[in-house]
Protein backbone atom coordinates (compact mmCIF):
# COMPACT_ATOMS: atom_id res chain seq x y z
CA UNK A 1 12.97 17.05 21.74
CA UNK A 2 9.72 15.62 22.41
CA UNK A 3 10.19 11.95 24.52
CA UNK A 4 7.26 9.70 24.68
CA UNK A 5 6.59 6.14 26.31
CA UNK A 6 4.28 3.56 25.18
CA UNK A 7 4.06 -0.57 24.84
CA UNK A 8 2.96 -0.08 21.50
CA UNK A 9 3.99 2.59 19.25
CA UNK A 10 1.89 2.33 15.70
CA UNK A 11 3.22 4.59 12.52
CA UNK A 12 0.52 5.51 10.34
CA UNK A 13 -2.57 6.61 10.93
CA UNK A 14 -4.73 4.91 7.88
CA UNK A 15 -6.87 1.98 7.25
CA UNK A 16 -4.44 -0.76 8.61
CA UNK A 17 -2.88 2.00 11.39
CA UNK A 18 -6.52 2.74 13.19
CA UNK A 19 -7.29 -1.17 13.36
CA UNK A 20 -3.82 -2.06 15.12
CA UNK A 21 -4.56 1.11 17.58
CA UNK A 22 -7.92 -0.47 18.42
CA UNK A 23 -6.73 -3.83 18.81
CA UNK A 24 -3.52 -3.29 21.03
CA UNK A 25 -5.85 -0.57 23.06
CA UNK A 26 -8.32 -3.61 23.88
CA UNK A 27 -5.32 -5.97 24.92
CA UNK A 28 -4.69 -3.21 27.58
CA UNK A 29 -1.43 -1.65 26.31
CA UNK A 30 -0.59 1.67 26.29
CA UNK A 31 -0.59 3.16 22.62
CA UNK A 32 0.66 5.82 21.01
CA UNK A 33 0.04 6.35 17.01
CA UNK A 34 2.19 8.66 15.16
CA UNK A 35 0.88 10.04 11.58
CA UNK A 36 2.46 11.80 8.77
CA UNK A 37 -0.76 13.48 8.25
CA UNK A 38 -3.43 13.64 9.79
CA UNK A 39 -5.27 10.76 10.99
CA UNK A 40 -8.25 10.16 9.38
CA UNK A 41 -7.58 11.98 6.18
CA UNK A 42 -4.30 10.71 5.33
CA UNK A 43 -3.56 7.39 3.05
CA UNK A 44 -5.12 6.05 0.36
CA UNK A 45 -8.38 4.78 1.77
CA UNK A 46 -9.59 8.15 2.96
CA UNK A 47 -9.96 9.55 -0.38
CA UNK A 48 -11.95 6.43 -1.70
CA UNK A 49 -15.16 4.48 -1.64
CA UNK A 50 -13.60 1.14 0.02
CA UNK A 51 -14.92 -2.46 -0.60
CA UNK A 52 -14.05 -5.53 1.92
CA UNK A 53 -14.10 -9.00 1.38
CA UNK A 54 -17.34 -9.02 2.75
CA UNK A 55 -18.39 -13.18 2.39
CA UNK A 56 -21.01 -15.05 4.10
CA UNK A 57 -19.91 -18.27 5.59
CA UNK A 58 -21.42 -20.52 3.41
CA UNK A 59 -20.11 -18.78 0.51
CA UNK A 60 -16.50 -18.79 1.46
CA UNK A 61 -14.93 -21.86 0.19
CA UNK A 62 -15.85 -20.98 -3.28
CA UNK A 63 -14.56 -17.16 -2.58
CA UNK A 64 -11.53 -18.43 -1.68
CA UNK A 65 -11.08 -21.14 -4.66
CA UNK A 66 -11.54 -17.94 -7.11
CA UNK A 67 -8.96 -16.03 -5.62
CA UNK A 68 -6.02 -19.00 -6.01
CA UNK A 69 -6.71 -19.26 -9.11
CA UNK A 70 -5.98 -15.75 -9.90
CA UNK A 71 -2.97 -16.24 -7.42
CA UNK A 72 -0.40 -18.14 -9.86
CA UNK A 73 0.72 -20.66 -6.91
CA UNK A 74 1.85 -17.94 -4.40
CA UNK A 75 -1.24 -17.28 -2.26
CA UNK A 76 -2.52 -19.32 0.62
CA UNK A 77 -6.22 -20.57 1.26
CA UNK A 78 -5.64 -20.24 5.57
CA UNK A 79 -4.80 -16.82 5.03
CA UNK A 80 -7.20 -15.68 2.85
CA UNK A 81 -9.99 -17.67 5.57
CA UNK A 82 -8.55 -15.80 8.11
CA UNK A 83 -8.95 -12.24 6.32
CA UNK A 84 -12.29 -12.93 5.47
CA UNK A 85 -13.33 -13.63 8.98
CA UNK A 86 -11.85 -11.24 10.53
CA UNK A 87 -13.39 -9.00 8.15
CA UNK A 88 -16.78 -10.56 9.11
CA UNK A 89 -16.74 -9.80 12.85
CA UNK A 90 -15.36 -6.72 12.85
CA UNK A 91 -17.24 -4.23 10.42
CA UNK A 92 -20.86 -5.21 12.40
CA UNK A 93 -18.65 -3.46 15.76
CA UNK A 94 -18.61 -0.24 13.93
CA UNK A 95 -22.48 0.50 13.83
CA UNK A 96 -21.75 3.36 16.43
CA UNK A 97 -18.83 5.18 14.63
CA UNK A 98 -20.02 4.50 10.81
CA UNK A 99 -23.68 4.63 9.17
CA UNK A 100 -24.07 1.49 7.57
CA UNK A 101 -26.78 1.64 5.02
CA UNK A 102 -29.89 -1.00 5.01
CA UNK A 103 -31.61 -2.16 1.95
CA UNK A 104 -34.94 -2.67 0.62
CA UNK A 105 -35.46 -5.50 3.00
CA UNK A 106 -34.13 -3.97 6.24
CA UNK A 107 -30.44 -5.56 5.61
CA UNK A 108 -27.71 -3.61 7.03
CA UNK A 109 -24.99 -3.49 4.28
CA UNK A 110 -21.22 -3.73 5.06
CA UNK A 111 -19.18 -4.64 2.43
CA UNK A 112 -19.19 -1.39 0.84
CA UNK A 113 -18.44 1.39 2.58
CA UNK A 114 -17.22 5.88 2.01
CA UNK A 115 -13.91 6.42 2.66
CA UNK A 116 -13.97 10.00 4.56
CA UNK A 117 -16.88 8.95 6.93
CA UNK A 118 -15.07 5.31 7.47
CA UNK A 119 -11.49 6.65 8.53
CA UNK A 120 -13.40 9.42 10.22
CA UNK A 121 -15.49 6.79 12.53
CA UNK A 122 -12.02 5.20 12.89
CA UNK A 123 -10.47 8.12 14.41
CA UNK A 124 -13.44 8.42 16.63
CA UNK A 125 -13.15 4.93 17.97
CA UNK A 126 -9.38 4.94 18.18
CA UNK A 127 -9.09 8.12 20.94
CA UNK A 128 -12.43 6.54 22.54
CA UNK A 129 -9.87 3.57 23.19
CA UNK A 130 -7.89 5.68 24.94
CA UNK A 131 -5.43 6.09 22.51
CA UNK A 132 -2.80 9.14 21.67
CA UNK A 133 -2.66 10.32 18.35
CA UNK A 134 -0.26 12.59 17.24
CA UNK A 135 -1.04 14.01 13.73
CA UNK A 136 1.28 15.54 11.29
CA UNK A 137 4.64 13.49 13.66
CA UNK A 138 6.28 11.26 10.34
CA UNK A 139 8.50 8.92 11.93
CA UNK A 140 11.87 9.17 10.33
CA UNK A 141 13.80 5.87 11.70
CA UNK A 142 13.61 2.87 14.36
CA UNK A 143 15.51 3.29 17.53
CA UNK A 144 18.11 0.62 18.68
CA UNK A 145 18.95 -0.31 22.00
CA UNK A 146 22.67 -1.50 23.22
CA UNK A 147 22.03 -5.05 21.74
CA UNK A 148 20.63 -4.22 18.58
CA UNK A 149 16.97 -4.48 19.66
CA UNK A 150 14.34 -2.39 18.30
CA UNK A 151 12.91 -0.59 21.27
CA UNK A 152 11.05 2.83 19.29
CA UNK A 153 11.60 5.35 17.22
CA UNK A 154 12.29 9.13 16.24
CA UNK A 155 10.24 11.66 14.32
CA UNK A 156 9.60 14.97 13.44
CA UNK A 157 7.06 17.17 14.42
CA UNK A 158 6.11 19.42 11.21
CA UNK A 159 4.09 22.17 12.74
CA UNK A 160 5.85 22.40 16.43
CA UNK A 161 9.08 22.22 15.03
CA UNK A 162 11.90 19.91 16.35
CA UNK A 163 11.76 16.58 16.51
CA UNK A 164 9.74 13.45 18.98
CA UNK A 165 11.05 10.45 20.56
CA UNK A 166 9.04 7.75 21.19
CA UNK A 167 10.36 4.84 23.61
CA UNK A 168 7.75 1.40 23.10
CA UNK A 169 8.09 -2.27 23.56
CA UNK A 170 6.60 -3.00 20.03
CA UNK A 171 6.23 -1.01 16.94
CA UNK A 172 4.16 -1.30 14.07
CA UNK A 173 4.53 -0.20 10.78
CA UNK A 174 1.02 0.97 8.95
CA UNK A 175 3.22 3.32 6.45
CA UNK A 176 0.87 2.11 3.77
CA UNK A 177 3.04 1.09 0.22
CA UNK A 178 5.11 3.04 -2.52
CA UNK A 179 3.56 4.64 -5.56
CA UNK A 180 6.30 7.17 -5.84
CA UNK A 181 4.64 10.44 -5.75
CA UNK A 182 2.45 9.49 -8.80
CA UNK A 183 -1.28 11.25 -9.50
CA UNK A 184 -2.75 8.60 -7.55
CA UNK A 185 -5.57 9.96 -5.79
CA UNK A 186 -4.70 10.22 -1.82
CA UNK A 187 -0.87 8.56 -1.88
CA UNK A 188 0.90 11.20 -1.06
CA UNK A 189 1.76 10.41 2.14
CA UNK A 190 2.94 6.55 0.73
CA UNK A 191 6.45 6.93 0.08
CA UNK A 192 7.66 3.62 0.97
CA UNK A 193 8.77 4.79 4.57
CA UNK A 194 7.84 1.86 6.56
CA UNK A 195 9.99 -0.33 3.97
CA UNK A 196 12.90 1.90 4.49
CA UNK A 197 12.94 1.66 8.68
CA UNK A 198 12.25 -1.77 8.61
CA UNK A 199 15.07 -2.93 6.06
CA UNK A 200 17.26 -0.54 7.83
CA UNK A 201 17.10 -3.06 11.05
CA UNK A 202 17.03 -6.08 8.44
CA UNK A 203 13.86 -7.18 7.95
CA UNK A 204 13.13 -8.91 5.04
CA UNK A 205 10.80 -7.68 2.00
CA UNK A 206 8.82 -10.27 -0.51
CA UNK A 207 6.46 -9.93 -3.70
CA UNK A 208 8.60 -6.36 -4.51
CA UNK A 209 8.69 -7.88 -8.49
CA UNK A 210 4.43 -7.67 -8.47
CA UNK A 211 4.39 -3.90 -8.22
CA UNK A 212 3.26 -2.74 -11.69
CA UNK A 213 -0.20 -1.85 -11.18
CA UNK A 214 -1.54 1.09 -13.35
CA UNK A 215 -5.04 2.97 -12.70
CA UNK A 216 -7.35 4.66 -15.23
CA UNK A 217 -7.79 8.26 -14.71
CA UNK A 218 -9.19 11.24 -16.56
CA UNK A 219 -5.80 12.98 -18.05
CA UNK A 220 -4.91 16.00 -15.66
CA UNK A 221 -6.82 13.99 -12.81
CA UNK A 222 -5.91 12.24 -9.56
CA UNK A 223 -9.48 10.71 -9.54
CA UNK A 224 -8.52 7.04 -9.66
CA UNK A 225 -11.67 5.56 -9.47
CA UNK A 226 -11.90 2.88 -11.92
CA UNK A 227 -15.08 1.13 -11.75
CA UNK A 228 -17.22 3.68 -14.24
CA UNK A 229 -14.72 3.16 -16.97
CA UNK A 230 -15.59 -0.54 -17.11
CA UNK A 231 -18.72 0.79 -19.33
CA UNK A 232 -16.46 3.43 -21.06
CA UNK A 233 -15.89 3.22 -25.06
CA UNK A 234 -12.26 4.29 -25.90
CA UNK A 235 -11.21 6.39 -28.95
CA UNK A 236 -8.07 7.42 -30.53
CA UNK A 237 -7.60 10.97 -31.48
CA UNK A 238 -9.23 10.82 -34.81
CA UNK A 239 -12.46 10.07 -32.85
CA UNK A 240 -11.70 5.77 -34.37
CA UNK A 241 -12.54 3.20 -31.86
CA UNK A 242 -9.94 1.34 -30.49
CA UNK A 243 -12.00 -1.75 -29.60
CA UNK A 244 -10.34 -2.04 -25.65
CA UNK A 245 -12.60 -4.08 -23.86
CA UNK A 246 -13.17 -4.80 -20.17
CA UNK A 247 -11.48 -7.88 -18.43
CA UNK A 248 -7.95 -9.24 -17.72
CA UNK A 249 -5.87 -7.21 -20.53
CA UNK A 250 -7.93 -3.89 -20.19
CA UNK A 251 -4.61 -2.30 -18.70
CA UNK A 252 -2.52 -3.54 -21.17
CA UNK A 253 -4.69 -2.66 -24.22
CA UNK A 254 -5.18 0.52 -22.80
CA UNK A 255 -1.26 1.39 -22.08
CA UNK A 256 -0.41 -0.16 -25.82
CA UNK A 257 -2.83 2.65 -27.00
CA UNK A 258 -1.45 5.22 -24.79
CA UNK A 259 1.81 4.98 -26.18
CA UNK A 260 0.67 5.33 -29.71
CA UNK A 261 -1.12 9.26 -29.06
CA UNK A 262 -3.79 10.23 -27.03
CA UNK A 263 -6.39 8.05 -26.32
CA UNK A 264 -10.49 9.03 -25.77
CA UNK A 265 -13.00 7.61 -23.55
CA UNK A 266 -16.84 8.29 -23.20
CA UNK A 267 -18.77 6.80 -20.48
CA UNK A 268 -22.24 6.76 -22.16
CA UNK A 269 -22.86 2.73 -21.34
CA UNK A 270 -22.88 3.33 -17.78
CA UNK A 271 -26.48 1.74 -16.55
CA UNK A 272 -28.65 4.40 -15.25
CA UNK A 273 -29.13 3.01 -12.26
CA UNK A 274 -25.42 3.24 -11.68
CA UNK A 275 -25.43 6.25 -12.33
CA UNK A 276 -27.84 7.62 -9.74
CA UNK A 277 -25.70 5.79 -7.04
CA UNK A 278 -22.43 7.09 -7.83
CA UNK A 279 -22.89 10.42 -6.06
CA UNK A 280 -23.42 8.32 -2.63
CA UNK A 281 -20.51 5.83 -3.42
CA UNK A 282 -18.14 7.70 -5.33
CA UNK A 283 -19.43 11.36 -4.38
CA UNK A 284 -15.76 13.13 -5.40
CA UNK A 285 -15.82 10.67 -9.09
CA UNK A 286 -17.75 13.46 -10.94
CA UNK A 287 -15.55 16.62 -9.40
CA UNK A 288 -12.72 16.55 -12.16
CA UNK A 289 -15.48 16.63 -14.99
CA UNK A 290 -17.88 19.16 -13.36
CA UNK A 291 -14.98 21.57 -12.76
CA UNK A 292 -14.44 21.55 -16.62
CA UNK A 293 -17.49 21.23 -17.64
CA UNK A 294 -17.57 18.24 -19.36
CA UNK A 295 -20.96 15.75 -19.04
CA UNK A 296 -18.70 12.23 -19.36
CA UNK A 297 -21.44 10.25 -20.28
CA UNK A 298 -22.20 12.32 -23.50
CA UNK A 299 -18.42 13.87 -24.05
CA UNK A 300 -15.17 12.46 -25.01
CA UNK A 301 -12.14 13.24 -22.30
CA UNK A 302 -8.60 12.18 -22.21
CA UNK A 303 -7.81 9.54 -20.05
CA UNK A 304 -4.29 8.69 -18.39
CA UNK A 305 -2.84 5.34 -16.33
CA UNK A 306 -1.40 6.55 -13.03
CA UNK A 307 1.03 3.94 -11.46
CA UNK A 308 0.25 2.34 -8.22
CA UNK A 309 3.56 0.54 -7.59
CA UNK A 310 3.02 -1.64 -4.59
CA UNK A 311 -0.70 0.17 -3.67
CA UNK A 312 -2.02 -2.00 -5.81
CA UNK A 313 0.77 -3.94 -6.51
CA UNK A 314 1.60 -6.98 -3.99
CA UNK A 315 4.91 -6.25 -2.35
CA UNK A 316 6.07 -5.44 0.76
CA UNK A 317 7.84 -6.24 4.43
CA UNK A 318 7.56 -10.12 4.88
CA UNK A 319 5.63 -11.44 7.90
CA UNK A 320 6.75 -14.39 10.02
CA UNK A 321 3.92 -15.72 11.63
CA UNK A 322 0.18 -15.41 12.42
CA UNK A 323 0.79 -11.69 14.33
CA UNK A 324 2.53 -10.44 11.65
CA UNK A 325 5.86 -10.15 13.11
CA UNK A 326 8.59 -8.73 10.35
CA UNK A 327 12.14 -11.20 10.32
CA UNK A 328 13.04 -8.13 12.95
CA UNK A 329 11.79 -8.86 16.28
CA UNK A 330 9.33 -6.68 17.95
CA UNK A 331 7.98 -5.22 14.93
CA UNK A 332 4.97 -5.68 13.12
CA UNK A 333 3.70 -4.90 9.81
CA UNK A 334 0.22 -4.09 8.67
CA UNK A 335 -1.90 -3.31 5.44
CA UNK A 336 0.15 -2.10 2.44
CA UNK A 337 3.78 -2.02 4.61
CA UNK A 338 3.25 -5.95 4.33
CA UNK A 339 3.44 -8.58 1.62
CA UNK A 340 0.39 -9.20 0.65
CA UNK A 341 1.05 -12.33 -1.25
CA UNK A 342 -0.79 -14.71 1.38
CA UNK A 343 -3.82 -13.43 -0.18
CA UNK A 344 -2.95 -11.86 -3.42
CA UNK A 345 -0.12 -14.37 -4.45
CA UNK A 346 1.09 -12.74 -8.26
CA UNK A 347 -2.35 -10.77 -8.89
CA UNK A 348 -3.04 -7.36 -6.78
CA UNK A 349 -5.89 -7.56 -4.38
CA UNK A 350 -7.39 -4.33 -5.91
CA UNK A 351 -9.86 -2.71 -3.48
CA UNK A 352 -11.86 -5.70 -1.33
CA UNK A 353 -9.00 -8.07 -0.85
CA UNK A 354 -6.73 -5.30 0.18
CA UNK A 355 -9.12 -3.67 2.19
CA UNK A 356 -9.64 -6.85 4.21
CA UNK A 357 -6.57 -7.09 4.20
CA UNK A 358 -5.62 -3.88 5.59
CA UNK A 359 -8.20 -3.78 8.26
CA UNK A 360 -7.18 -7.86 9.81
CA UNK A 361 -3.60 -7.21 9.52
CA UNK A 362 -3.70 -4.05 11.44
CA UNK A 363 -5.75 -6.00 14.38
CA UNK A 364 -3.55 -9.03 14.24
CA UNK A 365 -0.40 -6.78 14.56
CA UNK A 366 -1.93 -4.69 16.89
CA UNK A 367 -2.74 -7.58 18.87
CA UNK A 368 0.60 -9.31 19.17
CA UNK A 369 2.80 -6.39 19.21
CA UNK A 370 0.52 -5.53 22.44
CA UNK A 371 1.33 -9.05 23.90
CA UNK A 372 4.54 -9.04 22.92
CA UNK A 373 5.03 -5.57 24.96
CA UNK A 374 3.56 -6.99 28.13
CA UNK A 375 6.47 -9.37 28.24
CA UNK A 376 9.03 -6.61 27.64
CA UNK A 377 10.67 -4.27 30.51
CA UNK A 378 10.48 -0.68 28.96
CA UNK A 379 14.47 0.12 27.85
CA UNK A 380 15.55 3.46 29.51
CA UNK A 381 19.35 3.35 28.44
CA UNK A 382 21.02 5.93 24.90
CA UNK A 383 19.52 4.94 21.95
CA UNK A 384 20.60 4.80 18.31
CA UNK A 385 19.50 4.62 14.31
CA UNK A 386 20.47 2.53 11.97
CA UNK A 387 22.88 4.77 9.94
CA UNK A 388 20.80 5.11 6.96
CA UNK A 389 21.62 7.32 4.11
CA UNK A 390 19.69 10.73 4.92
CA UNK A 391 20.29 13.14 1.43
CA UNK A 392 17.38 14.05 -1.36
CA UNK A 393 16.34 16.86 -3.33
CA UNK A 394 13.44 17.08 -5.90
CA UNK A 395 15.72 16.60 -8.88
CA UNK A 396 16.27 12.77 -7.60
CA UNK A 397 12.97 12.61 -7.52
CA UNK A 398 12.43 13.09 -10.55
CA UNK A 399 14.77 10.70 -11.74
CA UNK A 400 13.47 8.12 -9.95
CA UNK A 401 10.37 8.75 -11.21
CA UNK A 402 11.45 8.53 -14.68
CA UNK A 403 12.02 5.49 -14.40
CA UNK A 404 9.34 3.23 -12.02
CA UNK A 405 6.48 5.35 -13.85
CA UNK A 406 6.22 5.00 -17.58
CA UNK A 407 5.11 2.29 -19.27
CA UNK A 408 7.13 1.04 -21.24
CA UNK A 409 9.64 0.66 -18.54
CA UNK A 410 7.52 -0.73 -16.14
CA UNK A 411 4.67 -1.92 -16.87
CA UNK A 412 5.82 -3.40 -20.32
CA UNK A 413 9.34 -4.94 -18.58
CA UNK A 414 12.23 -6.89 -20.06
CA UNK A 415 15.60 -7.84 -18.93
CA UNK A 416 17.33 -5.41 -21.01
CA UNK A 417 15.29 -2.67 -19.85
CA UNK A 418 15.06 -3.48 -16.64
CA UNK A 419 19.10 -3.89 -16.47
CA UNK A 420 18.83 0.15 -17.87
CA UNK A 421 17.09 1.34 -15.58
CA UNK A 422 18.95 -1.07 -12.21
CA UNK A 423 22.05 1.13 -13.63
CA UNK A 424 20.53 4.36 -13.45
CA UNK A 425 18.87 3.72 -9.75
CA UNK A 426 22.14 2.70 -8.44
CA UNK A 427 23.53 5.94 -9.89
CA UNK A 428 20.86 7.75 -8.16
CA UNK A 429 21.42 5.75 -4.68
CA UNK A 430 24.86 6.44 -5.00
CA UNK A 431 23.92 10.14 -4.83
CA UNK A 432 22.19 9.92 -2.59
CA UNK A 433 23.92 8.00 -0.02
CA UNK A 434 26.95 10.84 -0.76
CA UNK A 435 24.98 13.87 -0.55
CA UNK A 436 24.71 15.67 1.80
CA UNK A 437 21.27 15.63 4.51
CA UNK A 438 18.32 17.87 3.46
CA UNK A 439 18.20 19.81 6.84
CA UNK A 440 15.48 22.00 6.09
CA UNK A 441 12.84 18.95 5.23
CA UNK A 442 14.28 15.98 7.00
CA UNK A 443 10.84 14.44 6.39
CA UNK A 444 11.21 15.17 2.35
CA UNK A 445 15.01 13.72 2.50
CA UNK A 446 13.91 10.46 4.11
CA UNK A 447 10.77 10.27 1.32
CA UNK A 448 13.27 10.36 -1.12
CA UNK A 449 15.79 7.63 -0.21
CA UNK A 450 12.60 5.49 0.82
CA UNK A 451 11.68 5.96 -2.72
CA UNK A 452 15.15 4.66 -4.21
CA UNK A 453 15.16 1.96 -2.57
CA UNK A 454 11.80 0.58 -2.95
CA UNK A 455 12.49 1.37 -6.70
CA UNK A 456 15.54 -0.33 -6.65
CA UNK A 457 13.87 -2.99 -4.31
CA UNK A 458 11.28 -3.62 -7.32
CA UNK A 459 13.43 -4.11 -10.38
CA UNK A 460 15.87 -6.11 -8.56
CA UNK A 461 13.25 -8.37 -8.10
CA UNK A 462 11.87 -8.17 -11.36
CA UNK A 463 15.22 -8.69 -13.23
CA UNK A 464 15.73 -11.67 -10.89
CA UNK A 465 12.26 -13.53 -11.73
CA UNK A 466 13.06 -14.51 -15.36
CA UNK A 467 9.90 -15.63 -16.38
CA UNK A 468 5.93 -14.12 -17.01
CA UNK A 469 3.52 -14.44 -13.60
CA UNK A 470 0.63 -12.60 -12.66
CA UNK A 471 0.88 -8.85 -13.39
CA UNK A 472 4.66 -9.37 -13.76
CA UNK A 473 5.10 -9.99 -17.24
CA UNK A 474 8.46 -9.52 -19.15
CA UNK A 475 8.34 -9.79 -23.19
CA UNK A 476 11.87 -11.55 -23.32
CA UNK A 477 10.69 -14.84 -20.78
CA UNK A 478 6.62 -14.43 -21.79
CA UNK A 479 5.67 -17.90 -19.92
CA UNK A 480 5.79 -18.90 -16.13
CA UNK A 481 8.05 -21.31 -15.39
CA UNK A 482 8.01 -24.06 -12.06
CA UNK A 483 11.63 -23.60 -10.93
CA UNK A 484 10.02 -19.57 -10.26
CA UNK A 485 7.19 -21.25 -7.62
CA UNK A 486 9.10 -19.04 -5.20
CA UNK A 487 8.69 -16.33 -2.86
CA UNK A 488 11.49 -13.81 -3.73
CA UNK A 489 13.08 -12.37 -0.75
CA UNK A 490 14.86 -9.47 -0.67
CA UNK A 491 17.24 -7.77 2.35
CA UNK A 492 19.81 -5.05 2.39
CA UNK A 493 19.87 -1.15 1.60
CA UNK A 494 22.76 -0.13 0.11
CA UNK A 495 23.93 -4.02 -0.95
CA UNK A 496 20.61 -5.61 -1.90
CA UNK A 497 20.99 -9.92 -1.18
CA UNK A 498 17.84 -12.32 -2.39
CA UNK A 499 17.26 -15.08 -2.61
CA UNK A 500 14.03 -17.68 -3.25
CA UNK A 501 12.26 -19.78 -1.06
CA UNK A 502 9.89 -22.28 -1.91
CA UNK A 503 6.49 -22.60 -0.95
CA UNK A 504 5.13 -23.96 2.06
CA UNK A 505 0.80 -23.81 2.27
CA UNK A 506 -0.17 -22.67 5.59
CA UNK A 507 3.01 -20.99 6.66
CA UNK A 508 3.55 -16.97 7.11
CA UNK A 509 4.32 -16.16 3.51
């Protein structure tokens, strides 16, 4: 056993995990950041080319005004101000840990940036902070003192063998979201962990029903890049177009398709100049067809809609104030592990949004839960779990998978279906919660009841919001109703309680 102290102890090591590092580091605290993976490489963001909410000043009232209207009543206009500055002053601080490109005029150029060199420059500025990182350490629970109080937690260490203890005055949780081991490109290490620790000590979740977000990729492909196939032309499989267009209900037209046979696309309307930029933007877009050798902007290829869950999707732990404090005191949540309804409301955040999102959360967390430490006396006394349930095997896996993955289950919802598949996910945490502990992959046993419950966390929600709203849409209540102007709140493992709260502008959401 490997024992550690620290004020602030961060787990994850992505987008949202690298900002908190650097933030708590410059209050002065003591940090130590725990990864699954490996810093830098791990999460969703290192595998992509990354936009942020990158608005000028003047520009931001009317940036902000878009988004709520895309928001269905459940985002918040502070929030969204607050992202977007925060966004502002801190990309221009990484000119000596990430190349920023200029344009024709000189302009340095921040809003887009590469995903490997970005979390790359990130690691590099998170040890210069003075900060410990300890790769390939997934932490497996939150730590307890004698009165309940969260005061660290306990991992395990995958190459060294046996397992780490790590004793802080804060923790936050940059676990990134849940897409359940789909073919999403670089989301194999989001499993929904962060969710599971947290609602293990009671926090609170919110937004779990908006969690239906599906991704174009080419069939066989993780390569979730999605901006190319906005020029694409879609066939079916007797070479007939199918007419799917760009624009609010390309998913939707897409998936209908999809379940009818195979469906086509050719990418021979992407603008030339487009296309000369994608190997600096996107460089890993064109891998999948090169390695077949297929031209895509002259051949037909399959495509496929990988699920996102809440990636993409909007859900997650539920902040209490401005340092995005969880309903558990003394720890924080950051990026995808939090709600992002202050700034998404009913509609995912996509790439820029969430990307802002991930990057202010993490400092704002990092921030307080480095405060918050200073005021805190280190505990030294026994410390204790939460008594989650600890079994899993691949074959659960699979059955949870078959049922938050395919479309007409989840992306295509109704109460009846939904109902099916509540049944079949208690079942399955039933199992689990009797079985016995995977000791020869604790990390893989934990993944899997994270995943149940998140799943289970999802459709409770969307069985209890009986009506249409943002990307949740069921076909048996099609319209949005006004007694639903609600956050949903959810609590609980093994007994899940919710209920709705109304909404209050300018509060933690």
């Amino acid at each position: 056993m490997t024992e550690l102290n620290s004020d602030v102890l961060i787990i994850g090591g992505g987008l949202a995990g690298t900002w908190a590092a650097i933030a708590a580091a410059r209050e002065g605290a003591r940090v130590i950041l725990v990864d699954k993976g490996y810093c830098g490489t791990s999460g969703v963001t290192a595998t992509a080319g990354p936009g942020h909410w990158w608005v000028p000043p003047d520009a931001r009232e009317a940036a902000i005004d878009k988004r709520l209207g895309t928001a269905y009543g459940l985002a918040d206009a502070r929030w969204m101000a607050r992202a977007i500055d925060t966004t502002w002053t801190s990309l221009p601080g990484l000119s000596g840990y990430y190349d920023f490109p200029q344009d024709a005029h000189g302009v340095t150029q921040y809003r887009g940036l590469r995903g490997p060199e970005y979390l790359r420059g990130l690691r590099r500025r998170v040890l210069d902070s003075g900060v410990t990182i300890l790769d390939h350490h997934p932490a497996l629970e939150l730590l307890r003192d004698d009165h309940g109080a969260v005061v660290g937690a306990r991992g395990w260490r995958r190459q060294a063998g046996g397992d780490w203890l790590i004793r802080a005055g804060a923790v936050v949780l940059a676990t990134g979201g849940c897409a359940f081991l789909s073919r999403l490109l670089g989301n194999h290490t989001n499993t929904g962990d962060g969710y599971l620790m947290a609602a293990e000590a009671g926090a609170e979740l919110s937004g779990m029903e908006f969690s239906n977000y599906y991704c174009i990729a080419a069939a066989g492909s993780s390569m979730t890049r999605s901006m190319v196939y906005s020029f694409g032309e879609y066939f079916d499989a007797a070479d007939r177009p199918l007419g799917i267009a760009t624009g609010p209900g390309f998913t939707e037209d897409l998936a209908r398709a999809l379940l009818n046979g195979p469906v086509y696309c050719r990418l021979n309307r992407v603008p030339p100049d487009i296309r000369a930029q994608l190997p600096s933007i996107q460089p890993n877009l064109m891998l999948p067809f090169d390695r077949r050798g297929v031209d895509p902007y002259r051949q037909r290829f399959a495509v496929t809609l990988h699920p996102e869950g809440t990636i993409r999707g909007v859900g997650g732990l539920r902040l209490v104030d401005d340092d995005c404090q969880t309903t558990v005191p003394g720890v924080f949540a950051a990026g995808d592990a939090a709600s992002r309804e202050p700034i998404a409301g009913a509609t995912s955040g996509g790439g820029a949004q969430n990307s802002a999102w991930a990057l202010s959360t993490g400092q704002w967390a990092g921030r307080g839960a480095a405060r918050l430490a200073r005021q805190k006396a280190l505990y030294h006394g026994a410390l204790r779990g939460f008594d989650g349930a600890a079994g899993g095997s691949a074959e659960l896996i699979q059955r949870i998978q078959a049922e938050v993955h395919p479309l007409d289950k989840n992306l295509f919802r109704s109460g009846a279906q939904l109902a099916r598949s509540l049944r079949e996910l208690d079942n399955i945490w039933d199992q689990i919660s009797d079985g016995p502990p995977c000791a020869d992959n604790p990390l893989r046993a934990r993944e899997t009841v994270a995943m149940a419950a998140t799943a289970r966390w999802c459709y409770t929600a969307a069985a209890l919001r009986k009506e249409s709203r943002g990307m949740h849409q069921r076909s048996d209540t099609p319209r949005q109703h006004s007694q639903f102007d609600a956050h949903l709140r959810l609590a609980g493992v093994g007994q899940v309680q919710a209920r709705f709260d109304p909404i209050h502008q300018g509060q933690p959401q």
